[in-house]
C-alpha atoms as a PDB file:
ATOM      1  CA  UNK A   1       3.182  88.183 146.526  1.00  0.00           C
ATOM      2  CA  UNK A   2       4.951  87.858 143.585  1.00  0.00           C
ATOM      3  CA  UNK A   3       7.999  85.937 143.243  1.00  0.00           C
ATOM      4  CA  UNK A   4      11.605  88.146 142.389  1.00  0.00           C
ATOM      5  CA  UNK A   5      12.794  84.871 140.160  1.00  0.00           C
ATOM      6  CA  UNK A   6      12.027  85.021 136.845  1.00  0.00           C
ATOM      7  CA  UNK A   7       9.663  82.647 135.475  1.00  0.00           C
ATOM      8  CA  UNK A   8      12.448  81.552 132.814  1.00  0.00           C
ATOM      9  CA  UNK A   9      15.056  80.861 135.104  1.00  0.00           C
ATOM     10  CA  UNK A  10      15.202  76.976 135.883  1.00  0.00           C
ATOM     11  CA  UNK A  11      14.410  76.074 139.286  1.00  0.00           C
ATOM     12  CA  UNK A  12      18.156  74.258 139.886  1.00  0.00           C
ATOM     13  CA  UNK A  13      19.941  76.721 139.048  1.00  0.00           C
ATOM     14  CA  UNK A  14      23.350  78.305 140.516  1.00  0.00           C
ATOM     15  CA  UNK A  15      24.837  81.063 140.417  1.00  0.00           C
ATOM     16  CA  UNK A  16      28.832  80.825 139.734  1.00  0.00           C
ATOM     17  CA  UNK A  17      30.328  81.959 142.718  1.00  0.00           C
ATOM     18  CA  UNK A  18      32.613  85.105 142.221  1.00  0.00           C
ATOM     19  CA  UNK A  19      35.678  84.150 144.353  1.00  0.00           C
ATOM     20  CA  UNK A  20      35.719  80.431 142.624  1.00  0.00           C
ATOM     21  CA  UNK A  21      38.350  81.745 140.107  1.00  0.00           C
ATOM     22  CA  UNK A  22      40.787  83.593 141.929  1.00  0.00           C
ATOM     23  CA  UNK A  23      40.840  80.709 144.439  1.00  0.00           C
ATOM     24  CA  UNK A  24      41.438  78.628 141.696  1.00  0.00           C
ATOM     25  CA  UNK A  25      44.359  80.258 141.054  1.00  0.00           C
ATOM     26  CA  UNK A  26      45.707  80.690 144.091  1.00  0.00           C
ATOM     27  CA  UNK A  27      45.513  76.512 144.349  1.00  0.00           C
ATOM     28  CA  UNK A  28      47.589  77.014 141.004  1.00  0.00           C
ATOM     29  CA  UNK A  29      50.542  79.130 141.842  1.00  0.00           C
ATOM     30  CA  UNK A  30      52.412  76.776 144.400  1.00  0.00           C
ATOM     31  CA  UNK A  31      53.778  74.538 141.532  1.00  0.00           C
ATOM     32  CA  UNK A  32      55.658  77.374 140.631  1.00  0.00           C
ATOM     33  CA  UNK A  33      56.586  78.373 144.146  1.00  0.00           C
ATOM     34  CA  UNK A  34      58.143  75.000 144.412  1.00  0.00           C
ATOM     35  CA  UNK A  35      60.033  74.826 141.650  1.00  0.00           C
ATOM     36  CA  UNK A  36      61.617  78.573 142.912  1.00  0.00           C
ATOM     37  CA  UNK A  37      62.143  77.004 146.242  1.00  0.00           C
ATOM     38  CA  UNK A  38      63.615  74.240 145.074  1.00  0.00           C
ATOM     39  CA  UNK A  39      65.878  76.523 142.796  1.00  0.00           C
ATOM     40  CA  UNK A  40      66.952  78.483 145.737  1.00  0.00           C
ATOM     41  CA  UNK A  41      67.608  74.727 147.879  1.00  0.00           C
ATOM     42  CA  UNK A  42      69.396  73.594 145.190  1.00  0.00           C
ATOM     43  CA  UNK A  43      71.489  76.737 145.153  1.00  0.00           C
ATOM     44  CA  UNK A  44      72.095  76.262 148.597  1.00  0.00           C
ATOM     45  CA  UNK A  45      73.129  72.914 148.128  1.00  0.00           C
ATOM     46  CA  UNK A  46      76.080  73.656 145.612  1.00  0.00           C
ATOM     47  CA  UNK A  47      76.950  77.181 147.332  1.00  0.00           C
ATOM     48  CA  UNK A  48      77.442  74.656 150.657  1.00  0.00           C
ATOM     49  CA  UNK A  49      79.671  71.767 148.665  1.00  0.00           C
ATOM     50  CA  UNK A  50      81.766  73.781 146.180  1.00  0.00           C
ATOM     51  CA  UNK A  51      84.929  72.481 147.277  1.00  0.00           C
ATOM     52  CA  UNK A  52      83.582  68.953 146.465  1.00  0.00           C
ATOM     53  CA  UNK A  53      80.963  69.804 143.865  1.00  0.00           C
ATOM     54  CA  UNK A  54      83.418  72.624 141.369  1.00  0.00           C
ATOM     55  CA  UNK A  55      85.313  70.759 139.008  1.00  0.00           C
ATOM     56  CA  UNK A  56      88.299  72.758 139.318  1.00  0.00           C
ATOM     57  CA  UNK A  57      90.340  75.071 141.234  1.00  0.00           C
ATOM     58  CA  UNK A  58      88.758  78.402 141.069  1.00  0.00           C
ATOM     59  CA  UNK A  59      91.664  80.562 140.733  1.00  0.00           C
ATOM     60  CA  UNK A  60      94.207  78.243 139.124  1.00  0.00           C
ATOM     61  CA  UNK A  61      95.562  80.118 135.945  1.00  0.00           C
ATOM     62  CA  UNK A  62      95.882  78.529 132.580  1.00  0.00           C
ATOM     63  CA  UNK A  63      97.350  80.622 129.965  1.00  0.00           C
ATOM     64  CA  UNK A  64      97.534  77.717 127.602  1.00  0.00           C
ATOM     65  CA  UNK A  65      93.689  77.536 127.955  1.00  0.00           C
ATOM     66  CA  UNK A  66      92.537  80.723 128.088  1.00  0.00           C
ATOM     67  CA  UNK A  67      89.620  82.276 126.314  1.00  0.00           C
ATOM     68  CA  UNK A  68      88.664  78.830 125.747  1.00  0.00           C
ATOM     69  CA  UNK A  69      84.702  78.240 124.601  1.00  0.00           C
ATOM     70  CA  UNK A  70      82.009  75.913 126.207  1.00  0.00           C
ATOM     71  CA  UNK A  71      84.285  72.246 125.686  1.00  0.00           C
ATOM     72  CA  UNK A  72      84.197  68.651 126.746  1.00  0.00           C
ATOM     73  CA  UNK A  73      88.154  69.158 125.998  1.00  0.00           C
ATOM     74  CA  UNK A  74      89.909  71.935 126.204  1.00  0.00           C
ATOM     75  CA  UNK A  75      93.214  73.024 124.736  1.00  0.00           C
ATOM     76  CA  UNK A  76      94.496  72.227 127.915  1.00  0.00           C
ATOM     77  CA  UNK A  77      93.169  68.661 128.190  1.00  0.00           C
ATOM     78  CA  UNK A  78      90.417  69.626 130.614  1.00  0.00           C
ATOM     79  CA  UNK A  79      86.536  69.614 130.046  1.00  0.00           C
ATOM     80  CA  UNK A  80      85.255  73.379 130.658  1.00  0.00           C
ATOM     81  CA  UNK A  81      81.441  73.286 130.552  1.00  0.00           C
ATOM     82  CA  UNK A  82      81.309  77.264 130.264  1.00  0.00           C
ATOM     83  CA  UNK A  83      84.433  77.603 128.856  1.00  0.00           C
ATOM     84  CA  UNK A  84      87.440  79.948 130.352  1.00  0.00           C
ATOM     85  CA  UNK A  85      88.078  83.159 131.139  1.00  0.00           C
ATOM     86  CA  UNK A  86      91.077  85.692 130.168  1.00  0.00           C
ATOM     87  CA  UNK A  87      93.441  83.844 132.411  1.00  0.00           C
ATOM     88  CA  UNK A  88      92.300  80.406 131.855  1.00  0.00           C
ATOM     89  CA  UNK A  89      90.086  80.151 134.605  1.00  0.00           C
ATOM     90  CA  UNK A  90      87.345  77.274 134.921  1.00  0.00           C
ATOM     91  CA  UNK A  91      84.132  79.923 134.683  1.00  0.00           C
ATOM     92  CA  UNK A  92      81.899  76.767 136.168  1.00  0.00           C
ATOM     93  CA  UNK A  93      84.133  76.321 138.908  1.00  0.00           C
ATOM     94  CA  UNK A  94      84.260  79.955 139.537  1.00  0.00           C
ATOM     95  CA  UNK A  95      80.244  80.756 139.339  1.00  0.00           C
ATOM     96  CA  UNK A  96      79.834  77.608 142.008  1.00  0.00           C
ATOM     97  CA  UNK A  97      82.136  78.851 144.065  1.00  0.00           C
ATOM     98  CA  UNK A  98      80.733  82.499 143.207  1.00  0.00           C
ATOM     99  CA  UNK A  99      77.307  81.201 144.058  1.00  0.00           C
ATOM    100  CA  UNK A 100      78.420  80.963 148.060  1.00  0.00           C
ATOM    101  CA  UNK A 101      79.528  84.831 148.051  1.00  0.00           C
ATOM    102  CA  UNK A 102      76.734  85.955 147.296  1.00  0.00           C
ATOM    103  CA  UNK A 103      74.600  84.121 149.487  1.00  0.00           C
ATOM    104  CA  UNK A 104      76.959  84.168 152.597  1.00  0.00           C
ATOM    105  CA  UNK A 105      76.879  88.185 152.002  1.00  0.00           C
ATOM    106  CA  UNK A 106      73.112  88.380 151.137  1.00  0.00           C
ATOM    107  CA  UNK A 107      71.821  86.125 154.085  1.00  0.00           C
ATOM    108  CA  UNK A 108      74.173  88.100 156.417  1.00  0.00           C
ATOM    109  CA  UNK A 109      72.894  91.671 155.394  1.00  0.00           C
ATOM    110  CA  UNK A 110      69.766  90.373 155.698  1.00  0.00           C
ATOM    111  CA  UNK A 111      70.328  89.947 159.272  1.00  0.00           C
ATOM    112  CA  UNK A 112      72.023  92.553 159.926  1.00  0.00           C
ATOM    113  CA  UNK A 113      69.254  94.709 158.234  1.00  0.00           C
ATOM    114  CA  UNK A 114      66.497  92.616 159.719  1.00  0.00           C
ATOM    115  CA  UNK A 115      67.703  92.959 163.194  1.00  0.00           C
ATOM    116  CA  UNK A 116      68.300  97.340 162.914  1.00  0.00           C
ATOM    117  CA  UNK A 117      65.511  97.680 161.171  1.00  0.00           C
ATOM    118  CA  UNK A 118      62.964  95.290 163.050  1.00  0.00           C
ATOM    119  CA  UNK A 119      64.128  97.111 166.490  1.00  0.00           C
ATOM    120  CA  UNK A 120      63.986 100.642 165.139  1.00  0.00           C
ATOM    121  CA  UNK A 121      60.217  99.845 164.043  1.00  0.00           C
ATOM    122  CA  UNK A 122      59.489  98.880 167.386  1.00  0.00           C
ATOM    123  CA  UNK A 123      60.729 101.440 169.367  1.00  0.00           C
ATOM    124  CA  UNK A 124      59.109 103.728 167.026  1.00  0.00           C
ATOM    125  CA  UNK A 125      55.689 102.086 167.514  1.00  0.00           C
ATOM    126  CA  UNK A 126      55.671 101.539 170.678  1.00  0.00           C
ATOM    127  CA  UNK A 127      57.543 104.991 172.236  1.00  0.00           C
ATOM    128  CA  UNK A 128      56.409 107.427 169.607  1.00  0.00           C
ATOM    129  CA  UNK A 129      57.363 111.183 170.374  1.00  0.00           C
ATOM    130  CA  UNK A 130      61.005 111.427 170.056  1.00  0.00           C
ATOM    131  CA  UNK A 131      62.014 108.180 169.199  1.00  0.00           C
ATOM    132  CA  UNK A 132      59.680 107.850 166.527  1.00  0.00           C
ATOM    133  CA  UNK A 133      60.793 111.161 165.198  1.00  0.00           C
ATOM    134  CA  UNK A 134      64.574 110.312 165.315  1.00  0.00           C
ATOM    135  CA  UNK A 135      63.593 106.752 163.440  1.00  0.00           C
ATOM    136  CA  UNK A 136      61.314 108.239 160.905  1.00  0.00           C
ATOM    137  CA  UNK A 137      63.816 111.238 160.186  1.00  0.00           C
ATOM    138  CA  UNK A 138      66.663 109.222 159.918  1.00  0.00           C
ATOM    139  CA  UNK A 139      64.785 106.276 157.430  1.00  0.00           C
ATOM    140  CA  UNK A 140      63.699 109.510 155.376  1.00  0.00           C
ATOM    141  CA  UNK A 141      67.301 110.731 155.033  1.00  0.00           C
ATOM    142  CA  UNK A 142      68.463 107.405 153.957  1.00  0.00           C
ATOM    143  CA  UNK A 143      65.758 106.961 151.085  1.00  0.00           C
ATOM    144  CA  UNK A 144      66.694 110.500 149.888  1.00  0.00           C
ATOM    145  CA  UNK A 145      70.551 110.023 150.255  1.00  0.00           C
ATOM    146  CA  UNK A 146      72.153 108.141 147.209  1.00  0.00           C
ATOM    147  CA  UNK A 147      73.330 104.786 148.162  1.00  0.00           C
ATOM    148  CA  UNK A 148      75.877 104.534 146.414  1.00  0.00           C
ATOM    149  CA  UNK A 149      77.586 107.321 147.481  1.00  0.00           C
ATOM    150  CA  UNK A 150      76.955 106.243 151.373  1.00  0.00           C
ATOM    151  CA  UNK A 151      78.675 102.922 150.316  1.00  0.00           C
ATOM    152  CA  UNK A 152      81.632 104.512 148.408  1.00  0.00           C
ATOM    153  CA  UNK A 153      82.146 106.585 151.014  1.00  0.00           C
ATOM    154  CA  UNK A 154      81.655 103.664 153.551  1.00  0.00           C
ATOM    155  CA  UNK A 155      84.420 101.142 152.019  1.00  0.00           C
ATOM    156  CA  UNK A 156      86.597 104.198 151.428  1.00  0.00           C
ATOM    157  CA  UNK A 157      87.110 104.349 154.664  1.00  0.00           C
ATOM    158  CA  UNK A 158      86.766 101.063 156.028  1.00  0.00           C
ATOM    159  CA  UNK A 159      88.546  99.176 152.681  1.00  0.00           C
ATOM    160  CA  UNK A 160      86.644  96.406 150.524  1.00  0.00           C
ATOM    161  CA  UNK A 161      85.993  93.401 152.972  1.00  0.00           C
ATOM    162  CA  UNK A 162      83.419  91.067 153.954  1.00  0.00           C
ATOM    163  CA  UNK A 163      82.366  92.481 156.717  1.00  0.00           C
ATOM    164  CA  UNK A 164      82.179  95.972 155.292  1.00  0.00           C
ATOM    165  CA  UNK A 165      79.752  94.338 152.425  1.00  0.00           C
ATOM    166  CA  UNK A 166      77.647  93.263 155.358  1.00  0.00           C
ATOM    167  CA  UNK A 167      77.797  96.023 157.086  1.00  0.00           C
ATOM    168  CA  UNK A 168      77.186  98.302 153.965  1.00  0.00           C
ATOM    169  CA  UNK A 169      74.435  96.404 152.511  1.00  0.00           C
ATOM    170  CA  UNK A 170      72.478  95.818 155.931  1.00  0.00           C
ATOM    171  CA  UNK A 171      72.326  99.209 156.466  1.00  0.00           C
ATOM    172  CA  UNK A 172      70.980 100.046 152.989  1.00  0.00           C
ATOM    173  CA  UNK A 173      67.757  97.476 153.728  1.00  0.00           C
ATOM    174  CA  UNK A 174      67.173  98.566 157.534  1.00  0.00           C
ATOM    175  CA  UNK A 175      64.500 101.245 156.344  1.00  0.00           C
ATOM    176  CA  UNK A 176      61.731  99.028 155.037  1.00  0.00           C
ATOM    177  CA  UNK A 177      61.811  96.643 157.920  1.00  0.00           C
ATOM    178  CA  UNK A 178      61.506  99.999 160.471  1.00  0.00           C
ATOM    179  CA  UNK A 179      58.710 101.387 157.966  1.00  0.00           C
ATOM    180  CA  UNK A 180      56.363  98.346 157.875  1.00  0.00           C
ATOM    181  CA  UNK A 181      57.059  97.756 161.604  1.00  0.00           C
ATOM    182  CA  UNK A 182      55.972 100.618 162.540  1.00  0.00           C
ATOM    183  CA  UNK A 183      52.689 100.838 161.043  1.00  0.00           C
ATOM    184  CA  UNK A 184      51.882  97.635 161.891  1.00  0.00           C
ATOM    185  CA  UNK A 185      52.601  98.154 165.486  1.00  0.00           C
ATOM    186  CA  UNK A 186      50.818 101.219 165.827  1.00  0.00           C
ATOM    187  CA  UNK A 187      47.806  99.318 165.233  1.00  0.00           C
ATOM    188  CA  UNK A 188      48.482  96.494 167.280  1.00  0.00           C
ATOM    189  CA  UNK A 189      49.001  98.707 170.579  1.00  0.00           C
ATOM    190  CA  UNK A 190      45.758 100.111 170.502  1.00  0.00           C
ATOM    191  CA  UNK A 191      43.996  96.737 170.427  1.00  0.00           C
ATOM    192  CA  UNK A 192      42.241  95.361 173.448  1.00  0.00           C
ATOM    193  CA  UNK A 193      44.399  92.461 174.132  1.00  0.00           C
ATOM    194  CA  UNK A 194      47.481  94.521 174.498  1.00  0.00           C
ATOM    195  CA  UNK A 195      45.204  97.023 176.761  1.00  0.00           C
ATOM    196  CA  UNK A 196      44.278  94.219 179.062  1.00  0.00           C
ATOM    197  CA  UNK A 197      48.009  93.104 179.442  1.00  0.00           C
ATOM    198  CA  UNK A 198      49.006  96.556 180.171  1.00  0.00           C
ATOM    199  CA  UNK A 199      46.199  96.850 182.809  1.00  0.00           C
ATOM    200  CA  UNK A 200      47.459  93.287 184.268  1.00  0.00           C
ATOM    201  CA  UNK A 201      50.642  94.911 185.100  1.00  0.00           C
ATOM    202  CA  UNK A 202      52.140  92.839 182.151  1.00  0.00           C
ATOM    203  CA  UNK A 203      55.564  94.814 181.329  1.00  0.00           C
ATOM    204  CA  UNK A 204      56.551  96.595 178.060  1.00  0.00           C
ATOM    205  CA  UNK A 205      58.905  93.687 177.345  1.00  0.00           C
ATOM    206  CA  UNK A 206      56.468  90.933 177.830  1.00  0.00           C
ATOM    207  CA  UNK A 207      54.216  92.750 175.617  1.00  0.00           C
ATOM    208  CA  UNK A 208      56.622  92.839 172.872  1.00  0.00           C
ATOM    209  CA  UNK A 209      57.729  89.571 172.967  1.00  0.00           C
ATOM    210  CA  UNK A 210      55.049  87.770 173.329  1.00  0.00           C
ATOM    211  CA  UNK A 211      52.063  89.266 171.946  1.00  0.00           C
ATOM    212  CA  UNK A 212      53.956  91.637 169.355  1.00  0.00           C
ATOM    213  CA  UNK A 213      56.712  90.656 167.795  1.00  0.00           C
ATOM    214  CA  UNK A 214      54.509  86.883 166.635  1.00  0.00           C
ATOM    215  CA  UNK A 215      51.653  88.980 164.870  1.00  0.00           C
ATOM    216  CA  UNK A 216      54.756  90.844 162.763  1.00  0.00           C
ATOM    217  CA  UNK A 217      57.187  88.259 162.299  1.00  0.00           C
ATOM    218  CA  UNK A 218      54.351  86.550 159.209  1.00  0.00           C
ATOM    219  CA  UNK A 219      55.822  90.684 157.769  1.00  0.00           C
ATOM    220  CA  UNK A 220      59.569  90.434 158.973  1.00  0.00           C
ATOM    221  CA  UNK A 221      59.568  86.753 157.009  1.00  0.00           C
ATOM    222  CA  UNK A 222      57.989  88.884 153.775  1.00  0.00           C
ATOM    223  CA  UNK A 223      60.541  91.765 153.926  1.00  0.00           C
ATOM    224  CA  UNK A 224      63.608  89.091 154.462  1.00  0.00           C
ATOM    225  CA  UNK A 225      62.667  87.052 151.435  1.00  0.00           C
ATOM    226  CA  UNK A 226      62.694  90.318 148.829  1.00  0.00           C
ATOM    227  CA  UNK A 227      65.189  92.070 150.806  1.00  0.00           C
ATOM    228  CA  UNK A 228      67.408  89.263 150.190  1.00  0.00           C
ATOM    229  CA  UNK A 229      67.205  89.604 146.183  1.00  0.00           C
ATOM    230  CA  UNK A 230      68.117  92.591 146.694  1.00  0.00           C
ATOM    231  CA  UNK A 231      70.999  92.363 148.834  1.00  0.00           C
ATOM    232  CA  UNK A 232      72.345  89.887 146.038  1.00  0.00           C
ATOM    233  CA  UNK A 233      72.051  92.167 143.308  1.00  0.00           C
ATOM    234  CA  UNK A 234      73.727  95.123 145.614  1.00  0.00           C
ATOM    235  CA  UNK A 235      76.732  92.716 146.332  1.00  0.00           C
ATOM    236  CA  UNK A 236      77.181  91.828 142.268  1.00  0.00           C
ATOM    237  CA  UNK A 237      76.893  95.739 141.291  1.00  0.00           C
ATOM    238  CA  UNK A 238      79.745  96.969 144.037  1.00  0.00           C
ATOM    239  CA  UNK A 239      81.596  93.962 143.443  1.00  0.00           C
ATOM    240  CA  UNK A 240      81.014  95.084 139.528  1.00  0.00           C
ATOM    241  CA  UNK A 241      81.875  98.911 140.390  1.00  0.00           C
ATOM    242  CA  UNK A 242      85.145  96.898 142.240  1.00  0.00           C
ATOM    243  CA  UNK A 243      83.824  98.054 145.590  1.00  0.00           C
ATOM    244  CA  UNK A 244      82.675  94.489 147.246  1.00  0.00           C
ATOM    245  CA  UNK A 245      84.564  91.421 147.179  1.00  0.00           C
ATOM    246  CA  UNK A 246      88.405  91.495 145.620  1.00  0.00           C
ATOM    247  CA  UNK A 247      90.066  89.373 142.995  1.00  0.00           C
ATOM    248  CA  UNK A 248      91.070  86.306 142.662  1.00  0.00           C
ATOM    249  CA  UNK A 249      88.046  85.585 144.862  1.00  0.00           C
ATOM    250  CA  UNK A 250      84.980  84.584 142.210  1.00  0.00           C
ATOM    251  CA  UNK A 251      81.779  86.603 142.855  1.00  0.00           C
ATOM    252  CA  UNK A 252      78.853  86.485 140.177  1.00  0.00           C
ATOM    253  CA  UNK A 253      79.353  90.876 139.640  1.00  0.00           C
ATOM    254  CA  UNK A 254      83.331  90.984 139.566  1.00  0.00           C
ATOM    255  CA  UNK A 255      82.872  87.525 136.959  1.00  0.00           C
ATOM    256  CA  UNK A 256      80.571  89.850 134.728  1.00  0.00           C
ATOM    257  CA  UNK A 257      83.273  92.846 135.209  1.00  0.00           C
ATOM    258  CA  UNK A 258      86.005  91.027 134.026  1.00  0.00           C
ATOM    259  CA  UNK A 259      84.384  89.555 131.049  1.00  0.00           C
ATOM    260  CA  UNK A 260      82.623  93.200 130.058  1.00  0.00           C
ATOM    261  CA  UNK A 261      85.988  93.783 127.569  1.00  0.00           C
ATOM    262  CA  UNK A 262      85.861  90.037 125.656  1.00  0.00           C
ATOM    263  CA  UNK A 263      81.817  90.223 125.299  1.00  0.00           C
ATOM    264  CA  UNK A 264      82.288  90.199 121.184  1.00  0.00           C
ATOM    265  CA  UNK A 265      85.032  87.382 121.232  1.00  0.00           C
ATOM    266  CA  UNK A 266      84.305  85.332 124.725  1.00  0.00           C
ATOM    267  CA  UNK A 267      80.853  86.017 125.644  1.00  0.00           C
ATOM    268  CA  UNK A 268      80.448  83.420 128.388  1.00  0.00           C
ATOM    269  CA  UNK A 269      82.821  84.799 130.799  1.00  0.00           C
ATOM    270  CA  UNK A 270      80.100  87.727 131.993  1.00  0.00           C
ATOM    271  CA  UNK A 271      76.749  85.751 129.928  1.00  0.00           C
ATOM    272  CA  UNK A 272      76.931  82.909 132.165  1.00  0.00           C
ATOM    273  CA  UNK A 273      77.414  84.282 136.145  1.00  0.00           C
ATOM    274  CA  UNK A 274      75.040  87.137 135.114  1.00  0.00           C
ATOM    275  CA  UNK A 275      72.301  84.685 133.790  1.00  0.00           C
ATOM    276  CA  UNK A 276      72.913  82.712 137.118  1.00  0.00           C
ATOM    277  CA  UNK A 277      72.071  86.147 138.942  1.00  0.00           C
ATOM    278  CA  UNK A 278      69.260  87.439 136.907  1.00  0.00           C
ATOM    279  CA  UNK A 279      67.471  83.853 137.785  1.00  0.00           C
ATOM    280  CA  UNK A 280      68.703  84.000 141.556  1.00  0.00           C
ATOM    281  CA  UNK A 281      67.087  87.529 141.903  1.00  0.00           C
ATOM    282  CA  UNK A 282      64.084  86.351 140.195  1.00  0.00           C
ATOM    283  CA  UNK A 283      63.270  83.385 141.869  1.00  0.00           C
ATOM    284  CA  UNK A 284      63.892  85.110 144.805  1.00  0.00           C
ATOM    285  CA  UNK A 285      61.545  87.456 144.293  1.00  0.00           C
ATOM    286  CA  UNK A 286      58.929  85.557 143.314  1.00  0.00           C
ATOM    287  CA  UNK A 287      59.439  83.437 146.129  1.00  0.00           C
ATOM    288  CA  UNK A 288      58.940  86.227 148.470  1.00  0.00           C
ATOM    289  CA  UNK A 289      55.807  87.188 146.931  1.00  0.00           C
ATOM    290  CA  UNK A 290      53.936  84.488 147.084  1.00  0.00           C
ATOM    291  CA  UNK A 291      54.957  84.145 150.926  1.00  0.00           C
ATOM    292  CA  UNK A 292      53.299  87.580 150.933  1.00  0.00           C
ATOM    293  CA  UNK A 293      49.922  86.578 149.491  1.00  0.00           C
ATOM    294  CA  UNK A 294      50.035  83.243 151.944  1.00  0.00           C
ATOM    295  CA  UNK A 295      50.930  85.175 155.046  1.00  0.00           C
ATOM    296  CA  UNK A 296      49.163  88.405 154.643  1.00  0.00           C
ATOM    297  CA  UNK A 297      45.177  87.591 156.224  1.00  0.00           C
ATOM    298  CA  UNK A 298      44.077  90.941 153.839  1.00  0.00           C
ATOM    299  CA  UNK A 299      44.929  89.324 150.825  1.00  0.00           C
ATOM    300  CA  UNK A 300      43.615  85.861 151.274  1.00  0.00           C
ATOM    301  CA  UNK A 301      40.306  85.173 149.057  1.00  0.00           C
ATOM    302  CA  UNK A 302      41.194  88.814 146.805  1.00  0.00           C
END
């Protein structure tokens, strides 16, 4: 019989596996994933010690020194290492200090959102029929409805406070937690495993808990880490549209706000809190997807 290698080939020879190159750069990517969640620890880190960490008071006024540029000595005797704002505020002091805002607000809607959302998927999984049909409806309306006219309406009512933000943004993040749920738990209650347990006489509850709920969570972790850019940029845009946290109280969108009028004479009043966000958001983000591709068993070895 004739042989299917070709008489030119050399007898040693290998074939470069397909897969060798994305792995490869899989085995590259966590460099960057570190330095992101080091970012975010580090953020952490000075959101937690801003009383000892700012260099000033964050709402002490300085007329003397206002408007005053990136200095080691300001007009006022002080160093200001981002300069001042229209009343003579420290900007450093205030984005530190800013910094714990929006993370206090974000990791809170995030809970608040994780928590709705993850039970609503559940129920919807699991029950179907109704339930499913109330969930489903009501995550549809949402998605079509115009946030910000929910959260106007919302704080309108309620008035601008912490616990409205909360309230306001976990609310607005509830849908993809119920959506994801869902469909994941659809599939899960018509393995075998969960048959057997049901044919045990194991109860709906048991079920959940301890067979369901740890082959989502890998999902729930996913959706937490990108809902939670998000939930910083929603606080900075209605604290920006002077719907989220009130003044003198630093956040990173009401420190862009105010500066918005001196942008051609004092450009580092809104520059620097908003560069400070767009890297927050985008660390964040990137953080979250690569805790996708880890955690997701379809993606691994695409």
């Amino acid at each position: 019989m004739a042989s299917s290698i070709p008489a030119s080939a050399p007898a040693d020879a290998v074939l470069p596996a397909p897969v060798a190159r994305p792995t490869a750069r899989r085995h590259r990517t966590p460099g960057l994933v570190l330095l992101g969640v080091g970012f975010v620890a580090l953020l952490l880190v000075v959101a937690a010690a801003a009383p000892v960490i700012a260099p000033q008071d964050p709402i002490r006024q300085s007329l003397r020194g206002r408007l005053s540029p990136p200095t080691w000595n300001g007009s006022d005797g002080k160093a200001h290492l981002l300069g001042t704002d229209h009343l003579g505020r420290d900007v450093l002091s205030r984005v530190i200090w800013g910094s714990r805002v929006s993370l206090v607000i974000g990791f809170a809607a995030v809970l608040v959102g994780g928590l709705l959302g993850s039970a609503a998927g559940l129920a919807a999984g699991f029950s179907r029929g109704r339930m499913d049909a109330i969930v489903m409806t009501l995550a549809d309306a949402q998605l079509a409805f115009p946030f910000i006219l929910l959260a106007i309406g919302i704080i309108a009512v309620l008035g601008p406070s912490f616990p409205t933000l909360v309230v306001v943004i976990g609310l607005s993040g509830w849908v993809s937690y119920a959506r994801i749920l869902r469909s994941q738990v659809l599939v899960l209650r018509s393995r075998e495993f969960v048959e057997s347990i049901h044919a045990l006489g194991g109860s709906l509850a048991r079920v959940v808990l301890r067979h369901v709920l740890p082959n989502v969570l890998s999902s729930i972790v996913v959706i937490a880490t990108l809902e939670l850019a998000r939930a910083i940029v929603l606080e900075a845009t209605l604290s920006f549209l002077g719907l989220g946290i009130q003044p003198p109280t630093p956040s990173w969108g009401g420190m862009v706000q105010e500066g918005r009028e001196y942008l051609d004479s004092a450009w580092w009043i809104s520059t620097c809190p908003g560069i400070v966000l767009m890297v927050t958001s985008i660390v964040v983000s990137r953080t979250g997807d690569w805790l996708r591709d880890v955690l997701d068993p379809t993606l691994r070895g695409e």
